[in-house]
Protein backbone atom coordinates (compact mmCIF):
# COMPACT_ATOMS: atom_id res chain seq x y z
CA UNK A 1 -18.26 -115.81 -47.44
CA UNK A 2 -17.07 -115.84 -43.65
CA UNK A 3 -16.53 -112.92 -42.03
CA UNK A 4 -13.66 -113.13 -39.48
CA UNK A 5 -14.56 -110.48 -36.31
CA UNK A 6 -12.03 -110.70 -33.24
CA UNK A 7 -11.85 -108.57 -30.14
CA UNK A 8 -9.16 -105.91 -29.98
CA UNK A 9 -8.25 -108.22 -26.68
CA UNK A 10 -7.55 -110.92 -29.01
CA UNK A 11 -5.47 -109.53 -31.28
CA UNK A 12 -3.16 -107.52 -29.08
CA UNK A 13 -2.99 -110.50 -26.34
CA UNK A 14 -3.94 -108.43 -23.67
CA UNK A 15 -6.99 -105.94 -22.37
CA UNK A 16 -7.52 -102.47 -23.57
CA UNK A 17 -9.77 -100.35 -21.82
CA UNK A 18 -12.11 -99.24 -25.08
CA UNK A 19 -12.82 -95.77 -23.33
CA UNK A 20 -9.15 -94.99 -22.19
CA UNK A 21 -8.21 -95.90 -26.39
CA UNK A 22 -10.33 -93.86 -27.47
CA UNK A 23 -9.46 -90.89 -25.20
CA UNK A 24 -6.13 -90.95 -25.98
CA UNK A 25 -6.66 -91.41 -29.75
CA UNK A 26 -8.97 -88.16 -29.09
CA UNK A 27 -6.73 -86.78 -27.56
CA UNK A 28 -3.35 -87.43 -30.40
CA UNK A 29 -5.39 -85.97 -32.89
CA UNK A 30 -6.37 -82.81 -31.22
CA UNK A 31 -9.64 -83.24 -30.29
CA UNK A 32 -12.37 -82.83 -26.92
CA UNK A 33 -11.34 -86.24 -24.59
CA UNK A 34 -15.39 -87.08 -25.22
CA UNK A 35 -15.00 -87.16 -28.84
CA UNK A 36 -15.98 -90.45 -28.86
CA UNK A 37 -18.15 -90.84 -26.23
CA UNK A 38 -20.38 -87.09 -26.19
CA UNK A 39 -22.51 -86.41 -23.12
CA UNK A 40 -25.39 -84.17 -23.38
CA UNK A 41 -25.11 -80.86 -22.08
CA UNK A 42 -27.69 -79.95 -19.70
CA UNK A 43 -27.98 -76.22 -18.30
CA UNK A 44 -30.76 -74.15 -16.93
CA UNK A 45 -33.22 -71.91 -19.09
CA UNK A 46 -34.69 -68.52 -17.70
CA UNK A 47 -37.32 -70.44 -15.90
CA UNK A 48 -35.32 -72.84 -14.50
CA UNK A 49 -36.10 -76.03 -16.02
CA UNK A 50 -33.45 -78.30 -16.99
CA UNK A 51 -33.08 -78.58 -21.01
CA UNK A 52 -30.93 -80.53 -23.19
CA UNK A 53 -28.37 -78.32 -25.11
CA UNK A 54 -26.63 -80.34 -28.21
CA UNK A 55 -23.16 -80.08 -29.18
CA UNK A 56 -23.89 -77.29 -31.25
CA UNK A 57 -23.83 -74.80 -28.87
CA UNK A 58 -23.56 -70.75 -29.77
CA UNK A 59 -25.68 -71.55 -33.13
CA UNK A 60 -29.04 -69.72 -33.92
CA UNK A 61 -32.02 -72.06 -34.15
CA UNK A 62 -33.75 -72.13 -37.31
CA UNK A 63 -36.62 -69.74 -37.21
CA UNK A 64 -39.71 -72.24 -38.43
CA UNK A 65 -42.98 -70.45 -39.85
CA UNK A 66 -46.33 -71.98 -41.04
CA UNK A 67 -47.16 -72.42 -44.42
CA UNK A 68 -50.12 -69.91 -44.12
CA UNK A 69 -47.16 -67.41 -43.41
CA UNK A 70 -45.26 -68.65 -45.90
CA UNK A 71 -48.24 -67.99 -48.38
CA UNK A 72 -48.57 -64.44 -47.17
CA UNK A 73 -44.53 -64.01 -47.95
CA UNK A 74 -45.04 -65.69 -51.16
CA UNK A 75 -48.51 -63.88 -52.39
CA UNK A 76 -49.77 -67.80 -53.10
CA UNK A 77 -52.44 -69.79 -51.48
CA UNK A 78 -51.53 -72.14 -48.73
CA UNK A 79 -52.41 -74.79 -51.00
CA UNK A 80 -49.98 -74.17 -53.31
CA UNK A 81 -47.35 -73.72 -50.45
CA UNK A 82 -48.00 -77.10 -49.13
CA UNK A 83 -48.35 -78.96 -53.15
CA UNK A 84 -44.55 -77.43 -53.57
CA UNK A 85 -43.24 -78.73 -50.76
CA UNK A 86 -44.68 -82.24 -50.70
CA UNK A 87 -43.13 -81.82 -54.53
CA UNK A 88 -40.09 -80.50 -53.30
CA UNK A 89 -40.37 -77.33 -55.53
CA UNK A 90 -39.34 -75.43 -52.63
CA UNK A 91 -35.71 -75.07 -51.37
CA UNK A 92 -36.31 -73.17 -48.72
CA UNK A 93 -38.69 -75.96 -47.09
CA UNK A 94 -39.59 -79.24 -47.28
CA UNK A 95 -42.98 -81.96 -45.96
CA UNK A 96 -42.61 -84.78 -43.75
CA UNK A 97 -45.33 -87.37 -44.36
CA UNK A 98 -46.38 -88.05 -40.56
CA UNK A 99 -49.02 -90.79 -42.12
CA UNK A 100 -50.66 -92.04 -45.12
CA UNK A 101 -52.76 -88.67 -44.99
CA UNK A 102 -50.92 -86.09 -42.78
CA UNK A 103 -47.58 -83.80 -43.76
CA UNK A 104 -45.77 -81.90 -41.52
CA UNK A 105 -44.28 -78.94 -43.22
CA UNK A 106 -40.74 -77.42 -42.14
CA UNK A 107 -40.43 -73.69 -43.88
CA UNK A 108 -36.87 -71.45 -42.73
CA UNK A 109 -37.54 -68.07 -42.86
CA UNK A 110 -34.16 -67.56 -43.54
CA UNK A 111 -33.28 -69.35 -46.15
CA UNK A 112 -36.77 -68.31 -47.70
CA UNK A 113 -36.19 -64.44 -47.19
CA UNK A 114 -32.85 -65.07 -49.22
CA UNK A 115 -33.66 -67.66 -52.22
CA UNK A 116 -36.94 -65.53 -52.51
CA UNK A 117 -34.99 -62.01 -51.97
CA UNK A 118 -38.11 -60.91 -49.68
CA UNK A 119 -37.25 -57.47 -49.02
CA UNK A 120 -38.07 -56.11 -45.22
CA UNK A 121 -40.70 -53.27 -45.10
């Protein structure tokens, strides 16, 4: 089966600039004139340095801990920690096999404070 493809010039017998189209479609439907074409923000930390700010802007980071933390919150063994995640027991974590032997584990405080109802002391 042939797929036909054809260039917007080709159908509408004339150029379209591809960035002014989509601006404008941006802009009909309400939305930021880079919709369609995002540029990273970059601003200025305490120390100066340039970093790279998403388009998420005014959200907390996810506060990461290590899975010997999360086995002190949890009253379990770090090797259990890291079984349940690599199992996916866990929904307040999750592993990321970095190689046929390695796993990176991911744990949210957060969301393990809540599921887990930790209480603060």
């Amino acid at each position: 089966m042939t797929e036909k493809y054809f260039k917007l010039k080709d159908f509408l017998g004339f150029a379209v600039s591809v960035e002014k189209t989509q601006t404008e479609i941006a802009v009909a439907l309400g939305l930021d004139v880079d919709y369609f074409n995002p540029q990273p923000v970059i601003s200025q930390d305490e120390t100066g340095d340039a970093e790279h700010v998403n388009r998420i802007q005014g959200l907390k980071p996810i506060i990461r801990i290590s899975v010997e933390e999360a086995a002190e919150l949890m009253r379990a063994s770090p090797q259990t920690i890291r079984k349940g995640l690599e199992q996916g027991k866990y929904p307040w974590g999750y592993s990321v096999k970095t190689s046929e032997t390695k796993h990176t584990y991911l744990i949210n405080l957060q969301r393990l404070i809540e599921i887990e109802k930790i209480e603060h002391v």
